[in-house]
PDB file of N, CA and C in Angstrom:
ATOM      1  N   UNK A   1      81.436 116.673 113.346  1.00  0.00           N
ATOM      2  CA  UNK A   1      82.742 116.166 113.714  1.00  0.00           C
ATOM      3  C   UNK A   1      82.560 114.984 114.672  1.00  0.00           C
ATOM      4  N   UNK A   2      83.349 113.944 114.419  1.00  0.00           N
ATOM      5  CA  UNK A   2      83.163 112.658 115.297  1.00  0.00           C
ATOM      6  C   UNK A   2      84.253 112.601 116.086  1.00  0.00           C
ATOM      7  N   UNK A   3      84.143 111.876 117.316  1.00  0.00           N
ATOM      8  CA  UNK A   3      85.056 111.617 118.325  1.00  0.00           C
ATOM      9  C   UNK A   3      85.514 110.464 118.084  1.00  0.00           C
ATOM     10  N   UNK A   4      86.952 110.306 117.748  1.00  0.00           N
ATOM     11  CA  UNK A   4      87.908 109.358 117.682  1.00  0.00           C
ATOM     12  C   UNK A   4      88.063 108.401 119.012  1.00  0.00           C
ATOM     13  N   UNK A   5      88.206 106.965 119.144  1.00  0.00           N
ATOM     14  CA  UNK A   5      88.349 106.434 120.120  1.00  0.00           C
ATOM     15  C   UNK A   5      89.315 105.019 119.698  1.00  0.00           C
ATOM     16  N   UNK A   6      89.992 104.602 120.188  1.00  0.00           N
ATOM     17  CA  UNK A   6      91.014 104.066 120.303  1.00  0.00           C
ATOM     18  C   UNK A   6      91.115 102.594 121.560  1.00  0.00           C
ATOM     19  N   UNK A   7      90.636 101.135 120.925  1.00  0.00           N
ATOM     20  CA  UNK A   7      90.464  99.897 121.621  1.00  0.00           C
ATOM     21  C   UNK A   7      92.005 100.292 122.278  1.00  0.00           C
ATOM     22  N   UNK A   8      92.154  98.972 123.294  1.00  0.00           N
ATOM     23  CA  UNK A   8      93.040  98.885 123.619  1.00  0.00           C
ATOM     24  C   UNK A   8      93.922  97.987 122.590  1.00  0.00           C
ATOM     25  N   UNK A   9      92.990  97.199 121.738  1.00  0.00           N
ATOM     26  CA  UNK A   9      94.056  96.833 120.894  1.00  0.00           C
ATOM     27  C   UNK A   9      94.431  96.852 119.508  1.00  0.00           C
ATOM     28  N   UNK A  10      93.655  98.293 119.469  1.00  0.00           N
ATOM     29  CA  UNK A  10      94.705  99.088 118.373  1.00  0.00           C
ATOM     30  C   UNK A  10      95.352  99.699 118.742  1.00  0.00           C
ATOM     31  N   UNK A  11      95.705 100.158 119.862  1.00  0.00           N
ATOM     32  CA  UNK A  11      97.275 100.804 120.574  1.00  0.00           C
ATOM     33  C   UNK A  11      98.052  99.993 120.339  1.00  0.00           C
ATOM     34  N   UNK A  12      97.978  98.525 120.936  1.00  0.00           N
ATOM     35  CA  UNK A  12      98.807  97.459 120.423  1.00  0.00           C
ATOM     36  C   UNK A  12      99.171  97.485 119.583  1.00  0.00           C
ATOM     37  N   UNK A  13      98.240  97.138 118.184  1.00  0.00           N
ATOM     38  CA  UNK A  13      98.754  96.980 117.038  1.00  0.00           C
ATOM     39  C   UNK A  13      99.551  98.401 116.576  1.00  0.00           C
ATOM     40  N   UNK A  14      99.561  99.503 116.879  1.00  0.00           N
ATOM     41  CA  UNK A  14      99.806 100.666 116.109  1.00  0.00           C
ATOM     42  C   UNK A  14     101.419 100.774 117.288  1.00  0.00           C
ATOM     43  N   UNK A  15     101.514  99.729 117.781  1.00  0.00           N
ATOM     44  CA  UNK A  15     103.181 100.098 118.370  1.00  0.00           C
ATOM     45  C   UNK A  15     103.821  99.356 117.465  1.00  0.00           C
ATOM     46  N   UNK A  16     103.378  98.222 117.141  1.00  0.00           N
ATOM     47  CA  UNK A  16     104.133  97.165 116.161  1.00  0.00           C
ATOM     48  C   UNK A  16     103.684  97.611 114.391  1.00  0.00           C
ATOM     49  N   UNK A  17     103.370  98.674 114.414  1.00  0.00           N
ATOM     50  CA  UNK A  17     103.242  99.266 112.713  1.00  0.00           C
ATOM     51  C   UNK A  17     104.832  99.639 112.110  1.00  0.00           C
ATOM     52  N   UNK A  18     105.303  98.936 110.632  1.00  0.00           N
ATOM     53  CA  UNK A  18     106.689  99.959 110.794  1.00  0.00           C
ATOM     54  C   UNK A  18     106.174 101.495 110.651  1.00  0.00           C
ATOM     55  N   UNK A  19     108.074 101.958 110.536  1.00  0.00           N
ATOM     56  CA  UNK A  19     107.149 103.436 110.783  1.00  0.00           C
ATOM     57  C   UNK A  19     107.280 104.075 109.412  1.00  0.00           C
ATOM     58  N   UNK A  20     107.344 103.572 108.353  1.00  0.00           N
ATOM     59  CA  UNK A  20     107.211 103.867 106.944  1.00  0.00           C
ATOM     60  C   UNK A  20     105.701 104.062 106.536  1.00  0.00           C
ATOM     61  N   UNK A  21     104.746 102.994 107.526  1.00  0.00           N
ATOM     62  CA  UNK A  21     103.205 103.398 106.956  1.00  0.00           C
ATOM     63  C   UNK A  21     102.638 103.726 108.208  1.00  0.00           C
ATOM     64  N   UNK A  22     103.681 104.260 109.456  1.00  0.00           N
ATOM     65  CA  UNK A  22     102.514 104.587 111.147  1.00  0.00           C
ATOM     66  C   UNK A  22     102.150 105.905 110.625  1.00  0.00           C
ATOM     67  N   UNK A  23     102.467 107.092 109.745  1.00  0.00           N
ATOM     68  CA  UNK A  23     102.054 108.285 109.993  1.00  0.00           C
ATOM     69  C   UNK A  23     100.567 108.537 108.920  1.00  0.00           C
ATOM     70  N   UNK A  24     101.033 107.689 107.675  1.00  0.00           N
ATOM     71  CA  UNK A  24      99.749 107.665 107.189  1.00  0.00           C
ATOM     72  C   UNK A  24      98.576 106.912 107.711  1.00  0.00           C
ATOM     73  N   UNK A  25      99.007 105.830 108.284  1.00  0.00           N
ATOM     74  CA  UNK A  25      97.812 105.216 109.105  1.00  0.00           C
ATOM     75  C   UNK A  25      97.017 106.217 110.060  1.00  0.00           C
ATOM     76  N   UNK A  26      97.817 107.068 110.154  1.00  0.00           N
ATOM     77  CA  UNK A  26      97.407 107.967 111.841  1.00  0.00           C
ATOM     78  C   UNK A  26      96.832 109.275 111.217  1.00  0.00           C
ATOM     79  N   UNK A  27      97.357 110.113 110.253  1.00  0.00           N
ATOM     80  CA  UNK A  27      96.484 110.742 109.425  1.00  0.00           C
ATOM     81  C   UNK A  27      95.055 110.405 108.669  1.00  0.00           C
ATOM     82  N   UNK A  28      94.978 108.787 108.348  1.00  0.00           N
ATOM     83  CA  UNK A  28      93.690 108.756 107.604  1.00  0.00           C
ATOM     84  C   UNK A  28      93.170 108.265 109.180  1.00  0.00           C
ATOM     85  N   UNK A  29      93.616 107.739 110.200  1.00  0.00           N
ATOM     86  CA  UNK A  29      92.517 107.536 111.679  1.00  0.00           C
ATOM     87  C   UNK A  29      91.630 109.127 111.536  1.00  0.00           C
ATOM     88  N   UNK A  30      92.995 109.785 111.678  1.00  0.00           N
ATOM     89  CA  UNK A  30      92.259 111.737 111.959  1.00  0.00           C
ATOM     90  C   UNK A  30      91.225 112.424 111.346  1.00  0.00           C
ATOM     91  N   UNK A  31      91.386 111.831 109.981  1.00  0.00           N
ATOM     92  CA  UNK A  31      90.805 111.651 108.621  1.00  0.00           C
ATOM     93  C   UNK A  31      89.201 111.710 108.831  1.00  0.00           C
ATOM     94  N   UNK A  32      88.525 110.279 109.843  1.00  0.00           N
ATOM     95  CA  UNK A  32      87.893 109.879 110.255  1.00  0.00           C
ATOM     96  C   UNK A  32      86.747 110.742 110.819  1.00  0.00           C
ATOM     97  N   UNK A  33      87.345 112.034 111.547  1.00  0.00           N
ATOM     98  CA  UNK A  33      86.484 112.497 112.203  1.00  0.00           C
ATOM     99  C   UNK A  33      85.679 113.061 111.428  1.00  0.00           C
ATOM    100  N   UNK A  34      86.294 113.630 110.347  1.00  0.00           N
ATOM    101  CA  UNK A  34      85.483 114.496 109.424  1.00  0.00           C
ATOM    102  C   UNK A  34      84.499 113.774 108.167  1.00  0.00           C
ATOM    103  N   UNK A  35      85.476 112.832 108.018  1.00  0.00           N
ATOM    104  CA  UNK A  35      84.519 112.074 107.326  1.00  0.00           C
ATOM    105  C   UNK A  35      84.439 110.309 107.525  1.00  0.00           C
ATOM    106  N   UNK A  36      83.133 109.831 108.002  1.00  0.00           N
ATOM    107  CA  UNK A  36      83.720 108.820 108.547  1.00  0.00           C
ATOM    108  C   UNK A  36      83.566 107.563 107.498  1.00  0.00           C
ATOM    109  N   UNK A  37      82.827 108.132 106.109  1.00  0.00           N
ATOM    110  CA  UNK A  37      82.887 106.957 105.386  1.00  0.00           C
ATOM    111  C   UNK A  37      84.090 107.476 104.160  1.00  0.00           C
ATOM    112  N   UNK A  38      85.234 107.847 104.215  1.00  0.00           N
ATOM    113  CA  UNK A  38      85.902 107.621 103.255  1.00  0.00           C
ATOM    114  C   UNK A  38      85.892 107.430 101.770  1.00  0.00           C
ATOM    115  N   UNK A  39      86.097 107.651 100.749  1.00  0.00           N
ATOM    116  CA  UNK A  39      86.196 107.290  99.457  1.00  0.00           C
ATOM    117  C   UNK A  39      87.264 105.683  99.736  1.00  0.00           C
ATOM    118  N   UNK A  40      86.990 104.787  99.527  1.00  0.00           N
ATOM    119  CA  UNK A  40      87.423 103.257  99.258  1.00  0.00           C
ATOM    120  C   UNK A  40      87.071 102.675 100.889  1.00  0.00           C
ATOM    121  N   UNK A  41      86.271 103.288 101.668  1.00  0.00           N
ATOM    122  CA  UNK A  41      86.189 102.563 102.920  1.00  0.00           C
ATOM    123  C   UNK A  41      84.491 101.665 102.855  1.00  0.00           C
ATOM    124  N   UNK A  42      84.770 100.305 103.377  1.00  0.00           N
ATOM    125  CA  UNK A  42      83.958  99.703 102.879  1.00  0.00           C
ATOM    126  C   UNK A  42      83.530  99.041 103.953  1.00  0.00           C
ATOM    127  N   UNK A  43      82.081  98.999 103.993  1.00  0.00           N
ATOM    128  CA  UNK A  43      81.270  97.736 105.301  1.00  0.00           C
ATOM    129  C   UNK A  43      81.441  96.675 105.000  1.00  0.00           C
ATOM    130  N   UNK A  44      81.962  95.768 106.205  1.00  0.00           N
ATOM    131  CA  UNK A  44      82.693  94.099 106.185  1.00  0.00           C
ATOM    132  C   UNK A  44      81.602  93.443 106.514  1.00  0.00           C
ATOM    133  N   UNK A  45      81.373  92.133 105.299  1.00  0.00           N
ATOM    134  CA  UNK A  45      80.572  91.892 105.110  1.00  0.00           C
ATOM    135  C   UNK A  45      79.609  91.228 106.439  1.00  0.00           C
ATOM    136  N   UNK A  46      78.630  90.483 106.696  1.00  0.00           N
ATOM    137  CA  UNK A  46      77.676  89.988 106.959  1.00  0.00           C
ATOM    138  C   UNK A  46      78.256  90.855 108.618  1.00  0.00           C
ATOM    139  N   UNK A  47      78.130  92.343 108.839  1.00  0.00           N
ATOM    140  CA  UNK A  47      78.731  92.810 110.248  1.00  0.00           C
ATOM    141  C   UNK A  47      77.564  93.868 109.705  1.00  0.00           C
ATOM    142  N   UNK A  48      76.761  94.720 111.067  1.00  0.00           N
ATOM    143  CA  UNK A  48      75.811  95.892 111.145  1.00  0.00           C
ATOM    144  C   UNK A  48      76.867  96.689 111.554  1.00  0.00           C
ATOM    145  N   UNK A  49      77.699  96.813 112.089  1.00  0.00           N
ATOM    146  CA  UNK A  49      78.491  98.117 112.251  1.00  0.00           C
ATOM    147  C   UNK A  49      79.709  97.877 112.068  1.00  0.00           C
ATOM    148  N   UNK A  50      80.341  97.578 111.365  1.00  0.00           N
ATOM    149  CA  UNK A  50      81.889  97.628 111.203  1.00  0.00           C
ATOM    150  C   UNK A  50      82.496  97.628 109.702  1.00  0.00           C
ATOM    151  N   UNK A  51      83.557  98.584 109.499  1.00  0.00           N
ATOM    152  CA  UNK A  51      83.353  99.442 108.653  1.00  0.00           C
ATOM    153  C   UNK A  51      85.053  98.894 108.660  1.00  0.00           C
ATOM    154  N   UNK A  52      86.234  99.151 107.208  1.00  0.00           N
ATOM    155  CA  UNK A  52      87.244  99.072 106.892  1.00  0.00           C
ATOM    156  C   UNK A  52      87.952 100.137 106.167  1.00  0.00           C
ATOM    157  N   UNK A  53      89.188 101.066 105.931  1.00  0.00           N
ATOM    158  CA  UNK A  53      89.742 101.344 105.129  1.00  0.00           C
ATOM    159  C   UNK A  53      91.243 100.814 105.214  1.00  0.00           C
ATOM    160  N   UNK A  54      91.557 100.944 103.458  1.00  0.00           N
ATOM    161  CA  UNK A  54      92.586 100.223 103.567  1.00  0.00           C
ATOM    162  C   UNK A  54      93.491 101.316 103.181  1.00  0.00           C
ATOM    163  N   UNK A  55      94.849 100.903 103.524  1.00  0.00           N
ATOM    164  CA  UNK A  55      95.653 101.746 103.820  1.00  0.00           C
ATOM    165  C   UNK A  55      97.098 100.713 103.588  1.00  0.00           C
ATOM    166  N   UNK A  56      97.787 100.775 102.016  1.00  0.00           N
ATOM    167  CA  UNK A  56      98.886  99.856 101.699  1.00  0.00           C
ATOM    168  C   UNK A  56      98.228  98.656 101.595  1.00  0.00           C
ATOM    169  N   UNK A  57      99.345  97.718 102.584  1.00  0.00           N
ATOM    170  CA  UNK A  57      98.801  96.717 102.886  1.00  0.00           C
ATOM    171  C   UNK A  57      98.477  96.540 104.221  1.00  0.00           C
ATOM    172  N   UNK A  58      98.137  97.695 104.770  1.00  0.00           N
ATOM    173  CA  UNK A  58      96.998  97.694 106.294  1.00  0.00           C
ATOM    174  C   UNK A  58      95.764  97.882 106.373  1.00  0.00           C
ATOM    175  N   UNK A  59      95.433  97.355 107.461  1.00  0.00           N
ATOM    176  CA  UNK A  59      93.510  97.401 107.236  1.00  0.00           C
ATOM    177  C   UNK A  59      93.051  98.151 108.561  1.00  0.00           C
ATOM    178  N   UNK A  60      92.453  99.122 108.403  1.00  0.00           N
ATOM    179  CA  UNK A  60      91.985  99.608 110.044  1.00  0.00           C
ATOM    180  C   UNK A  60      90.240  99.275 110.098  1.00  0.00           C
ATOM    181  N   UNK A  61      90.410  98.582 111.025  1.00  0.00           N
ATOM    182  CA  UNK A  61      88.960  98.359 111.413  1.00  0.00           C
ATOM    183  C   UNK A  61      88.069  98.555 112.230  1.00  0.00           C
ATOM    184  N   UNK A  62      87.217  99.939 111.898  1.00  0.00           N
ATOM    185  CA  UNK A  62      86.154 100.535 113.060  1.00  0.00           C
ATOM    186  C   UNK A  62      85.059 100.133 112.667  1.00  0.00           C
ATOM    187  N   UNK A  63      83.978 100.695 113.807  1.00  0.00           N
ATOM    188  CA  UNK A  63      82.918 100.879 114.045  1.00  0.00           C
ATOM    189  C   UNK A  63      82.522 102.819 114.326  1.00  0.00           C
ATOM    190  N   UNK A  64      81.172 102.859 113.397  1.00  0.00           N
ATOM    191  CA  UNK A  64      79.837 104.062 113.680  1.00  0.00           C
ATOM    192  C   UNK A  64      79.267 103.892 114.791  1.00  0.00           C
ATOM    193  N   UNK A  65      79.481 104.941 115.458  1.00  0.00           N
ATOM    194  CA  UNK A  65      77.973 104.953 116.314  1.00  0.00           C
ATOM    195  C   UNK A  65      77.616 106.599 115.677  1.00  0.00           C
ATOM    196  N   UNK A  66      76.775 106.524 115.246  1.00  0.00           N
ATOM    197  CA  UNK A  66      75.863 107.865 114.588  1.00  0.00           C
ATOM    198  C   UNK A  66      75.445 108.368 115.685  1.00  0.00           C
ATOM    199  N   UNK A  67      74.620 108.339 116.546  1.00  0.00           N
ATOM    200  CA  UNK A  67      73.464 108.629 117.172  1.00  0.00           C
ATOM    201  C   UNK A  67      75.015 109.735 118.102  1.00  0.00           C
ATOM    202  N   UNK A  68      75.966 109.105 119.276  1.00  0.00           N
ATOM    203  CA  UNK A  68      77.098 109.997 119.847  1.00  0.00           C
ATOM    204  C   UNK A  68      77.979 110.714 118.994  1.00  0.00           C
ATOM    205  N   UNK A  69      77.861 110.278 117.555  1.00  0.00           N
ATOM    206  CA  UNK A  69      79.166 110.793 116.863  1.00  0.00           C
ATOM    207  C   UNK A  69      80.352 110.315 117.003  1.00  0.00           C
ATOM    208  N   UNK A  70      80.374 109.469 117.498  1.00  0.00           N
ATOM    209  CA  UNK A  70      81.948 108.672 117.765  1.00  0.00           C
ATOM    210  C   UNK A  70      81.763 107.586 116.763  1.00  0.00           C
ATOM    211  N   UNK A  71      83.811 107.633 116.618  1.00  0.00           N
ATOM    212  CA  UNK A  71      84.183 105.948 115.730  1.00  0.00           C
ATOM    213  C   UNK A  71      85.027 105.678 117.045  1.00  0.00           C
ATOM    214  N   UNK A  72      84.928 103.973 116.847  1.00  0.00           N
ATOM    215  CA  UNK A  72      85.724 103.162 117.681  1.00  0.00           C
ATOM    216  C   UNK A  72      86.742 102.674 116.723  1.00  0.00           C
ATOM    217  N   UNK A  73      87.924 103.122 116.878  1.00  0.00           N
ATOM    218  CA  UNK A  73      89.168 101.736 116.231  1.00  0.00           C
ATOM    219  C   UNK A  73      89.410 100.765 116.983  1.00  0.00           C
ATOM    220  N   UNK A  74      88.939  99.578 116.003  1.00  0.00           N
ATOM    221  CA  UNK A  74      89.074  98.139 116.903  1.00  0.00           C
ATOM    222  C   UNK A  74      90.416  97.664 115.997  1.00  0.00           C
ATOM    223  N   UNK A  75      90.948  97.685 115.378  1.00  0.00           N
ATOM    224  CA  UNK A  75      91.910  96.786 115.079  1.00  0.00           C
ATOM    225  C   UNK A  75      92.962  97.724 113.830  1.00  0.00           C
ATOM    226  N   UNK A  76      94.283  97.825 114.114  1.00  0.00           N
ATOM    227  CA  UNK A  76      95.167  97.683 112.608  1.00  0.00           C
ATOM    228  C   UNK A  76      95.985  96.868 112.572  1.00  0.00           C
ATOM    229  N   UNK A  77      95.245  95.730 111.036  1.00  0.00           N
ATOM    230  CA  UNK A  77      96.843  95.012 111.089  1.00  0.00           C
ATOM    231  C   UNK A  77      96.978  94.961 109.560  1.00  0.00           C
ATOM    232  N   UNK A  78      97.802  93.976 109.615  1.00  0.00           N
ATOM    233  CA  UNK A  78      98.484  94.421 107.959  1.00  0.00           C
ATOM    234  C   UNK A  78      96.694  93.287 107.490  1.00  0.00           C
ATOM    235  N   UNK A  79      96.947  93.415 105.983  1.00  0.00           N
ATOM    236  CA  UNK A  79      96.255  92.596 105.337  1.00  0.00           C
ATOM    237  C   UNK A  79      95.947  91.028 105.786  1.00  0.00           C
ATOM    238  N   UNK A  80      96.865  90.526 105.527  1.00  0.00           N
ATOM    239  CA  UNK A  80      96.421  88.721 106.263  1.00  0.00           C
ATOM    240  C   UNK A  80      96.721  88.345 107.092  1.00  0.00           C
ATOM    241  N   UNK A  81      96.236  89.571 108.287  1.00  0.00           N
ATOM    242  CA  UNK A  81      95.964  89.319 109.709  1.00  0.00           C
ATOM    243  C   UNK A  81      94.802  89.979 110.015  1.00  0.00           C
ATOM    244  N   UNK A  82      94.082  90.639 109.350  1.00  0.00           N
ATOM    245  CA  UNK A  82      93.109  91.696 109.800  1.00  0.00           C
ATOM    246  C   UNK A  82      91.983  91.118 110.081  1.00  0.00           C
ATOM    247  N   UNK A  83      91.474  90.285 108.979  1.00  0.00           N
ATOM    248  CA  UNK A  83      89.930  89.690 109.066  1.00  0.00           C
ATOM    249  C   UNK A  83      89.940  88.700 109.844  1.00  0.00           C
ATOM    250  N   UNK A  84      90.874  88.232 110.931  1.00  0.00           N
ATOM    251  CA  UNK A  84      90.949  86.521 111.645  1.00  0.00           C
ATOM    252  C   UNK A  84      90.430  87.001 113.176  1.00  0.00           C
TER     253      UNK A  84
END
C-alpha cells in the first residue's frame, strides 16, 4: 500500500475541478495507493519519474518513489493545460 501525498498545487487545481469530474478524479487519486501503475496510466515522456493517468479530459500528474512507497500528486488539470 502506498502513501498518497498531495503538492500544494494540486490542492489548487482540485478546488477549480467542476464537480461533475472532482469525485472521479479523487477516487482514481485513492485508486493509486493500491495500485500505482493503473491500466491506461502512462510514463511522460523523456521524465525518470513522472507518471500520468487520464481521467475525461483531465490529466493527473504524479510521481513513484518505490523505495518509501509513496506517490506525490503534482498537478490536475484538464488536458491542454497539463503538459505546459
Amino acid at each position: 500500500m502506498y502513501e498518497i501525498y498531495l503538492e500544494s498545487s494540486a490542492e489548487k487545481d482540485l478546488r477549480k475541478i467542476p464537480a461533475a469530474y472532482f469525485n472521479s478524479i479523487i477516487s482514481r487519486i485513492k485508486g493509486l495507493a493500491d495500485n500505482p501503475h493503473p491500466p491506461g496510466s502512462r510514463k511522460i515522456k523523456d521524465s525518470e519519474k513522472f507518471w500520468r493517468i487520464r481521467i475525461g479530459d483531465y490529466r493527473v500528474l504524479f510521481g513513484i518513489d518505490e523505495p518509501s512507497k509513496s506517490i506525490k500528486i503534482y498537478k490536475v488539470k484538464h488536458r491542454k493545460d497539463a503538459y505546459r
